[in-house]
N, C-alpha and C. Protein backbone atom coordinates (compact mmCIF):
# COMPACT_ATOMS: atom_id res chain seq x y z
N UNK A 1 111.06 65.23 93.01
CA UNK A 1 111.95 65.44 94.12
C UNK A 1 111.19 65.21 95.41
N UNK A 2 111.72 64.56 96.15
CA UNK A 2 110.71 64.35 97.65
C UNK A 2 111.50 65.39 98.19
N UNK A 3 110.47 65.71 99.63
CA UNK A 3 110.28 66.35 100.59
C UNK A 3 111.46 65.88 101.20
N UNK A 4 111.46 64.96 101.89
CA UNK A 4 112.43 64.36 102.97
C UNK A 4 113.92 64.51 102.39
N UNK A 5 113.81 64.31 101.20
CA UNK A 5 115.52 64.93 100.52
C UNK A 5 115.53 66.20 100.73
N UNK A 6 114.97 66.98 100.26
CA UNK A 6 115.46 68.49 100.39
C UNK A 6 115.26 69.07 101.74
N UNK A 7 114.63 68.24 102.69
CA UNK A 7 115.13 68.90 104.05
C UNK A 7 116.37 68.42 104.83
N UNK A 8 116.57 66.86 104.55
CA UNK A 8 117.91 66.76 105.05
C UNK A 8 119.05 67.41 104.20
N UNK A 9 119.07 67.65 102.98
CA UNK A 9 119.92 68.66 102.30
C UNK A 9 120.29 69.81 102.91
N UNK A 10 118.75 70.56 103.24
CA UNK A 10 119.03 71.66 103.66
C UNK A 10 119.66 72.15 105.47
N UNK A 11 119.16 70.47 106.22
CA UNK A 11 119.70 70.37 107.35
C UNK A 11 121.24 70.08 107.31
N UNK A 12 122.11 69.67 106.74
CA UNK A 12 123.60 69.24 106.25
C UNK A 12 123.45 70.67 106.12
N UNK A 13 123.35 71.46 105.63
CA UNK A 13 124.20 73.09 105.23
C UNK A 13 124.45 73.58 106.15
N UNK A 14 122.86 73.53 106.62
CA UNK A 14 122.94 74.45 107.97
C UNK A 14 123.69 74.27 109.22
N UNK A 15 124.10 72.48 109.49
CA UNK A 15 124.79 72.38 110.67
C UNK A 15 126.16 72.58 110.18
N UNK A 16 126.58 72.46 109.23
CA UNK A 16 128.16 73.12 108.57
C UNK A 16 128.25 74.60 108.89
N UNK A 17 126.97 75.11 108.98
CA UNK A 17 127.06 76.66 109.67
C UNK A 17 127.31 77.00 111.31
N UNK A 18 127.24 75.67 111.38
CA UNK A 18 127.14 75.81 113.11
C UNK A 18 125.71 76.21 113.85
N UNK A 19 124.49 76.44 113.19
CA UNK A 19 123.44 76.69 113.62
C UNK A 19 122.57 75.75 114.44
N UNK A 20 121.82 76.31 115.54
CA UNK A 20 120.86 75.47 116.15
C UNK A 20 119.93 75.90 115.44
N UNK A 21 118.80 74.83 114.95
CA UNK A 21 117.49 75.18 114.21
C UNK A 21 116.58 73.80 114.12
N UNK A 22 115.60 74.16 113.44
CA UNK A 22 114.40 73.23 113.41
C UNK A 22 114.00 73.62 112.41
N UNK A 23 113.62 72.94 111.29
CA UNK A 23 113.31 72.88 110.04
C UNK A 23 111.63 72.32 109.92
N UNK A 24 110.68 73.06 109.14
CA UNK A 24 109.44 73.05 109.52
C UNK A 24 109.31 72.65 107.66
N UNK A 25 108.48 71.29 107.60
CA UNK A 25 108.05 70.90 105.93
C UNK A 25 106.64 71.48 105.78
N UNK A 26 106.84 71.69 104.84
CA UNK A 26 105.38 72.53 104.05
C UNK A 26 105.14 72.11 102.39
N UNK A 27 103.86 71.59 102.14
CA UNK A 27 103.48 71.70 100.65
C UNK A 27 102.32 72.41 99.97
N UNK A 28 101.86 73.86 100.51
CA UNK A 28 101.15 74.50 100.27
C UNK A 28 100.90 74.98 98.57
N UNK A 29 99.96 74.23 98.01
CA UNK A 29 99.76 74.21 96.27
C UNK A 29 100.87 73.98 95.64
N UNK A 30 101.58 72.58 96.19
CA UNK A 30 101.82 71.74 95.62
C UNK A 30 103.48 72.02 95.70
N UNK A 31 103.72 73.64 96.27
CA UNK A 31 105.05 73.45 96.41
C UNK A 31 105.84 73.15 97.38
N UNK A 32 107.20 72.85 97.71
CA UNK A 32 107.87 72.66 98.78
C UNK A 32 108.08 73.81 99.43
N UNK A 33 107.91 74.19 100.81
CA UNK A 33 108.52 75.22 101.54
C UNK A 33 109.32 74.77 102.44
N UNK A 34 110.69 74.76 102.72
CA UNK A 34 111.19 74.70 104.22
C UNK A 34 111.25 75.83 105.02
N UNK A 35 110.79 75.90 106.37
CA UNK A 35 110.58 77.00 106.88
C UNK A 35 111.82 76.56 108.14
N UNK A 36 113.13 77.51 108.45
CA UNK A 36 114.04 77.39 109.27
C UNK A 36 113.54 77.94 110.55
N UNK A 37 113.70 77.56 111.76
CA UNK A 37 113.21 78.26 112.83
C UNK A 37 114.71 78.34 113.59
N UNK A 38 114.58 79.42 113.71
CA UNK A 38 115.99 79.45 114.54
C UNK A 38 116.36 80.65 114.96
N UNK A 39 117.01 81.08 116.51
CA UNK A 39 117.51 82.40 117.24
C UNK A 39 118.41 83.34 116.05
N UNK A 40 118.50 83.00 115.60
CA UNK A 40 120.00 83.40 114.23
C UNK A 40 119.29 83.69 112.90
N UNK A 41 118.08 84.17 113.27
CA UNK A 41 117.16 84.36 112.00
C UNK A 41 117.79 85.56 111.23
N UNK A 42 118.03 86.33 111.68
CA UNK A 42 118.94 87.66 110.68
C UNK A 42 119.87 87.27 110.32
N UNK A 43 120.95 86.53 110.75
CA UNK A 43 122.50 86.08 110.38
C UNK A 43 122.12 85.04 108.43
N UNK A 44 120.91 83.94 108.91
CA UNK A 44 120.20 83.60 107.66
C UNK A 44 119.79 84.54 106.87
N UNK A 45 119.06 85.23 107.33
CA UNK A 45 118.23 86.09 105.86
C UNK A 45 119.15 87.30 105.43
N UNK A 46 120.31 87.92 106.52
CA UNK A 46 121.15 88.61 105.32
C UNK A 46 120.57 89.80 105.29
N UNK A 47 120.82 91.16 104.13
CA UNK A 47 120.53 92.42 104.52
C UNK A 47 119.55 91.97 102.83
N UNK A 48 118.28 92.55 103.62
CA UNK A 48 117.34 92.75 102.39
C UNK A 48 116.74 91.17 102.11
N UNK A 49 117.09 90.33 102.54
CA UNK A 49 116.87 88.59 102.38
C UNK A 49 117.92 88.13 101.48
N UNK A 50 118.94 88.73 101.18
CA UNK A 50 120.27 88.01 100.21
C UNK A 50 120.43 87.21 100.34
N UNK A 51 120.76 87.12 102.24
CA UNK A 51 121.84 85.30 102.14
C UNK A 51 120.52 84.21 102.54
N UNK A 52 119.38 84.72 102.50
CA UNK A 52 118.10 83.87 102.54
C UNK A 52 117.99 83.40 100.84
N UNK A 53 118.30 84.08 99.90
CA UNK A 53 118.39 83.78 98.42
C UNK A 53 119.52 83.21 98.02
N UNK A 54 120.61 83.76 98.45
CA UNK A 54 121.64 82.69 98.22
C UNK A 54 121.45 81.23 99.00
N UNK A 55 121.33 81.21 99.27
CA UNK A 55 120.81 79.47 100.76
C UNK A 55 119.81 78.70 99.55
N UNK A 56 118.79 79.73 99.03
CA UNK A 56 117.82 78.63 98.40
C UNK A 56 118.45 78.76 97.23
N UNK A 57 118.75 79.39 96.79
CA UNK A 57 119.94 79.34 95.60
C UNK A 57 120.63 77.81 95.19
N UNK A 58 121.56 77.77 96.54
CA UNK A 58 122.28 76.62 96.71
C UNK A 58 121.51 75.29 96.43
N UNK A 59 120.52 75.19 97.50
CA UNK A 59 119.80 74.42 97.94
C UNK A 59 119.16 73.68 96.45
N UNK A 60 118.81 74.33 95.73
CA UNK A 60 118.34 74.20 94.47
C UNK A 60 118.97 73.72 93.23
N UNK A 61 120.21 74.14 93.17
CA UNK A 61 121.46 73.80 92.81
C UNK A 61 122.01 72.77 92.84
N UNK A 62 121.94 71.83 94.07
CA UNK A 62 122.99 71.28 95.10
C UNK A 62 121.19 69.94 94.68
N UNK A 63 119.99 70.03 94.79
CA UNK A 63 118.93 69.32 94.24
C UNK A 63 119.08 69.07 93.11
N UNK A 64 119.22 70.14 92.28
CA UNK A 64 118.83 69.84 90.71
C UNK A 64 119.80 68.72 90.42
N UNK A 65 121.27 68.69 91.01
CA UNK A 65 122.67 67.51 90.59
C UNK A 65 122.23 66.62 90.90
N UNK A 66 121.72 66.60 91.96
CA UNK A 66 121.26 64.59 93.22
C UNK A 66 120.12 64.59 91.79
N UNK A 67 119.22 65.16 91.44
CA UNK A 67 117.97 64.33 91.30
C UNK A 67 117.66 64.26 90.05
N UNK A 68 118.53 65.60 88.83
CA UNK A 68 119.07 65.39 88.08
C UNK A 68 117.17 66.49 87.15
N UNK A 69 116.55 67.33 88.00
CA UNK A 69 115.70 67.70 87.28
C UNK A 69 115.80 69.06 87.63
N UNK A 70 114.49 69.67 87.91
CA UNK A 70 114.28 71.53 87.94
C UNK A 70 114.18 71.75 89.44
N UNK A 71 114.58 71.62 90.42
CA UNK A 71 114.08 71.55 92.24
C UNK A 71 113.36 73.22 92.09
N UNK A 72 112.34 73.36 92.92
CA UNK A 72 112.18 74.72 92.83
C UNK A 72 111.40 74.45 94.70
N UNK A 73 112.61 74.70 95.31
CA UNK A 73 112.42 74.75 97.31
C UNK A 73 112.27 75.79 97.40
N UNK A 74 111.23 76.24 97.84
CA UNK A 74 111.69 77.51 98.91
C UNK A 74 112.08 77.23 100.22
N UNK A 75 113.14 78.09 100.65
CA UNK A 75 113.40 78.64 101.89
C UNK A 75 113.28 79.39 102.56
N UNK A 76 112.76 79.58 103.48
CA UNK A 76 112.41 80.49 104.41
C UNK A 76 112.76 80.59 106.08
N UNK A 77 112.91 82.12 106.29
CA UNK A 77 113.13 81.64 107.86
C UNK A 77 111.95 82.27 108.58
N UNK A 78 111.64 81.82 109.91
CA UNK A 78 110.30 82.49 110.92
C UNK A 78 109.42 83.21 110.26
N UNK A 79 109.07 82.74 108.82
CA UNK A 79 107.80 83.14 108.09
C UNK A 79 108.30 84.71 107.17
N UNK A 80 109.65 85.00 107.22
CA UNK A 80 110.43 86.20 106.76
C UNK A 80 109.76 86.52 105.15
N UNK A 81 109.42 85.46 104.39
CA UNK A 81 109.17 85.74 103.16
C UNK A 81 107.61 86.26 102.80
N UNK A 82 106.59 85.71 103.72
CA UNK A 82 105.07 85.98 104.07
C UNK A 82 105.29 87.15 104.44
N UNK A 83 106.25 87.78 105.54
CA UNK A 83 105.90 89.37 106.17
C UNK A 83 106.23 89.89 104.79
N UNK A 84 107.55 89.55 104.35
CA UNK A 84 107.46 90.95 102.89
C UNK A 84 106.95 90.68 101.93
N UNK A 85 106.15 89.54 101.49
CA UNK A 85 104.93 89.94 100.74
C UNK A 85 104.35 90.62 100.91
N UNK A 86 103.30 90.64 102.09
CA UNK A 86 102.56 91.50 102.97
C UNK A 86 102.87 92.82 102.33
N UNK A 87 104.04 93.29 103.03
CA UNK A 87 104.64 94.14 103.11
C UNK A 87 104.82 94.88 101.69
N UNK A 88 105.35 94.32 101.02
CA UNK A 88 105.66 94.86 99.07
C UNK A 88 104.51 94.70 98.98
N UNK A 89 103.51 93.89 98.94
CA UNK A 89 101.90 94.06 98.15
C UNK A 89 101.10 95.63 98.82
N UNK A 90 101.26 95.69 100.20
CA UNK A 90 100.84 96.85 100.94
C UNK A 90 101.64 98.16 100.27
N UNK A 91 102.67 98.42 99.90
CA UNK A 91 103.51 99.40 99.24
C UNK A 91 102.71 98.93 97.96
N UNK A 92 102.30 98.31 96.85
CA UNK A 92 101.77 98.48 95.96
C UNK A 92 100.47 98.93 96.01
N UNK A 93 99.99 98.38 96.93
CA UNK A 93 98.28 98.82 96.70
C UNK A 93 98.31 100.48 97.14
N UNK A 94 99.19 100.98 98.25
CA UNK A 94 99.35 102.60 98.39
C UNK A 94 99.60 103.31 96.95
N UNK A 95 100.64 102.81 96.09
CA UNK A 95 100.62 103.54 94.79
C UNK A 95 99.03 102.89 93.82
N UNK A 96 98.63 102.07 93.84
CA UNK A 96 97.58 102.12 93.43
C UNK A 96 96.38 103.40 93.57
N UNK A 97 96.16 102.68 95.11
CA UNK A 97 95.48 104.27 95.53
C UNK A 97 95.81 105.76 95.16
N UNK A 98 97.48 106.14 94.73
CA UNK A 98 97.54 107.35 94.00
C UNK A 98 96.84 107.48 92.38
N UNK A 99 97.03 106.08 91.79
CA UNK A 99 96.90 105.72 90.75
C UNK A 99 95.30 106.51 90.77
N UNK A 100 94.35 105.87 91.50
CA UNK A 100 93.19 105.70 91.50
C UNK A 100 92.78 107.57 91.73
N UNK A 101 93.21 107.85 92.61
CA UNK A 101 93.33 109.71 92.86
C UNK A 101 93.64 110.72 92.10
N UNK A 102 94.43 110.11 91.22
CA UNK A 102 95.23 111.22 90.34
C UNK A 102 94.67 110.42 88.62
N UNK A 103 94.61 109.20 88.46
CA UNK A 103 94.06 109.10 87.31
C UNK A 103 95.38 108.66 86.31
N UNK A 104 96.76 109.19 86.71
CA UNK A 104 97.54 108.90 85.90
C UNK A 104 98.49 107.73 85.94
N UNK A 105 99.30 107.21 85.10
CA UNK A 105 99.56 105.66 85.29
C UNK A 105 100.95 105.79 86.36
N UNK A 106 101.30 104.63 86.51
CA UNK A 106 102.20 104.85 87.34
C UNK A 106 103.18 103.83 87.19
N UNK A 107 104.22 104.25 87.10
CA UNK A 107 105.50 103.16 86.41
C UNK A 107 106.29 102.69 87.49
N UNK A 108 106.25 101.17 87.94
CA UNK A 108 106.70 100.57 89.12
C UNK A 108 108.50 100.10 89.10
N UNK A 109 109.02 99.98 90.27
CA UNK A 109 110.46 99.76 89.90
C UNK A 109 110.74 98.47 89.03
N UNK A 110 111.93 97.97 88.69
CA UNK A 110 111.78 96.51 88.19
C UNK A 110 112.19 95.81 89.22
N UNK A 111 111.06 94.65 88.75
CA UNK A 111 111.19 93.22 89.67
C UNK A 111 111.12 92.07 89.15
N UNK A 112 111.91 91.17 89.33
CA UNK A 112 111.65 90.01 89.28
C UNK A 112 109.98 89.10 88.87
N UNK A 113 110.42 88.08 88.43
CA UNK A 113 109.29 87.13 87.93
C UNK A 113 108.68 86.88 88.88
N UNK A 114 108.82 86.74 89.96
CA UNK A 114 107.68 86.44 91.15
C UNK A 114 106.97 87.47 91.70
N UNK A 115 107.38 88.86 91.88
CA UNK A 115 106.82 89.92 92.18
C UNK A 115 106.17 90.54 91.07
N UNK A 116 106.73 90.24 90.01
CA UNK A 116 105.39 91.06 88.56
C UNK A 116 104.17 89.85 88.97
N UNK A 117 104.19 89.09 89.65
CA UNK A 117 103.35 87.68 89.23
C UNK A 117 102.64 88.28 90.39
N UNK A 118 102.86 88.73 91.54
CA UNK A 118 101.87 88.85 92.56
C UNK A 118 101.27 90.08 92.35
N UNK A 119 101.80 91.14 91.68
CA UNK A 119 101.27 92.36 91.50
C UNK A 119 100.16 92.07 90.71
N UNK A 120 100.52 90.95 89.92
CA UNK A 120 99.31 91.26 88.61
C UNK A 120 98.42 90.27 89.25
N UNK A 121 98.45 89.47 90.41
CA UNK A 121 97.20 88.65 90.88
C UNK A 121 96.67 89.59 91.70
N UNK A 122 97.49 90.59 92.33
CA UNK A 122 96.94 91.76 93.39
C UNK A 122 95.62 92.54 93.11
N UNK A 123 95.86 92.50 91.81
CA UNK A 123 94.76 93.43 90.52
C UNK A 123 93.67 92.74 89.79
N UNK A 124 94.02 91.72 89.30
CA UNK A 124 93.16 91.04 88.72
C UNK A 124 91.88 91.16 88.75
N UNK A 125 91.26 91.12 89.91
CA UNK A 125 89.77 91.23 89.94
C UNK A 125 89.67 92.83 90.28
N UNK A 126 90.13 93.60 90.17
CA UNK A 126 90.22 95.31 90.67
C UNK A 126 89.22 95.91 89.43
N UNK A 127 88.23 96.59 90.33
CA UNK A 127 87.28 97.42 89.07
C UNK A 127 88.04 98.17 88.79
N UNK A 128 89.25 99.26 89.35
CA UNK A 128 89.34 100.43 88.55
C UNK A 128 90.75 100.15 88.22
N UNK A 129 92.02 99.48 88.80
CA UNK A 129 93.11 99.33 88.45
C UNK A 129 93.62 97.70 87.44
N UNK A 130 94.22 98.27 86.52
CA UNK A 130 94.99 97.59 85.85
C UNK A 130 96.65 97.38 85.73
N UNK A 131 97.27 96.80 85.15
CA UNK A 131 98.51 96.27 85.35
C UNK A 131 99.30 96.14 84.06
N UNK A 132 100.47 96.26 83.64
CA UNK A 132 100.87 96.67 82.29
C UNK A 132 102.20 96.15 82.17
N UNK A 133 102.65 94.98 81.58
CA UNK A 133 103.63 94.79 81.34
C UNK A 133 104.40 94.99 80.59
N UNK A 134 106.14 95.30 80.69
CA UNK A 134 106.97 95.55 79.47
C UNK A 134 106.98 95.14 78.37
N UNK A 135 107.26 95.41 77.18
CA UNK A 135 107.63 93.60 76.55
C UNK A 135 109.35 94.26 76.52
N UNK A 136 110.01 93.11 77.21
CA UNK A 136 111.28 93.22 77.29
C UNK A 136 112.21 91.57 77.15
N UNK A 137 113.27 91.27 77.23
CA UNK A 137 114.01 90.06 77.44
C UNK A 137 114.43 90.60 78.85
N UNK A 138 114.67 91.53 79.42
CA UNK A 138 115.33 91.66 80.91
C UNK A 138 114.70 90.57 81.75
N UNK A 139 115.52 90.35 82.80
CA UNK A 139 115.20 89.33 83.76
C UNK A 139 114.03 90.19 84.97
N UNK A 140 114.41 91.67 84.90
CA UNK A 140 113.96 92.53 85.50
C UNK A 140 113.09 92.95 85.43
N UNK A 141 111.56 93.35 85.06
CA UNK A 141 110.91 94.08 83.88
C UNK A 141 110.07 94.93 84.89
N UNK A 142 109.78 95.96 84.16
CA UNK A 142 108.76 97.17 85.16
C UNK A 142 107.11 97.09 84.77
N UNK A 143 106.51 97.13 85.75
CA UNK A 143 104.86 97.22 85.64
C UNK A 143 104.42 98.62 85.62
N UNK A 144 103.23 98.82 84.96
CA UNK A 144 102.56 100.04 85.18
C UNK A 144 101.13 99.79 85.51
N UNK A 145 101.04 100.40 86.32
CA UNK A 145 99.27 100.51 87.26
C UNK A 145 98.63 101.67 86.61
N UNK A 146 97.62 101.06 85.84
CA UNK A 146 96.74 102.34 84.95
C UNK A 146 95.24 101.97 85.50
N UNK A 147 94.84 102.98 85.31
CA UNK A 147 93.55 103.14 85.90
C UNK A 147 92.35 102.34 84.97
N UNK A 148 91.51 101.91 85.07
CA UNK A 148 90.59 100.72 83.74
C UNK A 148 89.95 101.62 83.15
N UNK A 149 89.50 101.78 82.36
CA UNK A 149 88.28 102.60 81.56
C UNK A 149 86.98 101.69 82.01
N UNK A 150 86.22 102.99 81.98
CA UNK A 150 84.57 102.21 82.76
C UNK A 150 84.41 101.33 81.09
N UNK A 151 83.64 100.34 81.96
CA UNK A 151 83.06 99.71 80.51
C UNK A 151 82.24 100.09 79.44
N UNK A 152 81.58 101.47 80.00
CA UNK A 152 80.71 101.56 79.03
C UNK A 152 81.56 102.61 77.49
N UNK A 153 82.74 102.94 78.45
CA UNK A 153 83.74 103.63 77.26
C UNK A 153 84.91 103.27 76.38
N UNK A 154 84.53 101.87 76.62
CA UNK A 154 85.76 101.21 75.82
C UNK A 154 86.37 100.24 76.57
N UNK A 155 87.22 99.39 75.81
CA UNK A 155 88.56 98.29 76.17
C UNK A 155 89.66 99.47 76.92
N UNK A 156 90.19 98.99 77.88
CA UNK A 156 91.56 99.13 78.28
C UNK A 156 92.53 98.88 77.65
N UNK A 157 93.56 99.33 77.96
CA UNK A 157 94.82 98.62 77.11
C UNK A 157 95.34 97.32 77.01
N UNK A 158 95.09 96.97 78.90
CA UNK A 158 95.57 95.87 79.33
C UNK A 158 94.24 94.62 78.43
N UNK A 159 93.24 95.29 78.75
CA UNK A 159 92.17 94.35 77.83
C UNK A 159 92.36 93.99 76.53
N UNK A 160 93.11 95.17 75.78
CA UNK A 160 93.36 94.57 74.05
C UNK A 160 94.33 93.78 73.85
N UNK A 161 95.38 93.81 74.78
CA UNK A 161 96.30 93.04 74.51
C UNK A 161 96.27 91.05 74.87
């Protein structure tokens, strides 16, 4: 899928919205980002980023027919998706830190495939915290933050598996 298609795609939506904006291309590790710049940045992203997910929703949708494969665009507006990473990774690493204080595990809400994916890169190299996945079919699945066992007392859980 090129670049230059999925931004005039995504420029056609947006002027059907009536919006003034400027559309910013990005291929940061290899993926597409369009980044929307525009006064009307809340009216886009919606309560919680909804109608920012429905938009790339579309967008993706409305790609996969033209080009006839998997489009995977992100959309974004004035960098909205970078602050709540930030933001959700900073709320994880605080329950970590209880994790780490209290010793006991800690069972996270369910999230989505992209947020179990950053939690568990959040940790990865962490001496004392580990990361624990469901085994489930939900689209949803919950993590648990357990504390590592020192090495000299054994495998972790997350290690045997």
């Amino acid at each position: 899928m090129s670049l230059p298609h999925a931004r005039e795609t995504l420029e056609l939506m947006l002027g059907h919205l009536g919006l003034v904006f400027e559309v910013e291309e990005m291929e940061p590790a290899g993926r597409i980002v369009l980044n929307i710049h525009t006064r009307e940045a809340g009216r886009l992203i919606g309560r919680d980023g909804h109608t920012l997910e429905d938009l790339q929703y579309l967008l993706n949708r409305i790609l996969d027919r033209r080009e006839g494969g998997t489009a995977n665009v992100i959309v974004d507006v004035e960098g909205y998706r970078q602050k709540e990473k930030q933001d959700f990774l900073g709320r994880v690493r605080e329950l970590a830190e209880q994790v780490r204080r209290t010793g006991q595990p800690l069972v996270l809400a369910p999230m989505n495939s992209f947020d179990r994916r950053l939690v568990h890169q959040a940790f990865v190299d962490d001496p004392e915290i580990a990361t624990q996945s469901e085994e489930s079919t939900a689209r949803l699945k919950q993590i648990t933050l357990v504390k590592r066992i020192s090495p000299g007392a054994g495998k972790s859980e997350t290690e045997k598996i």
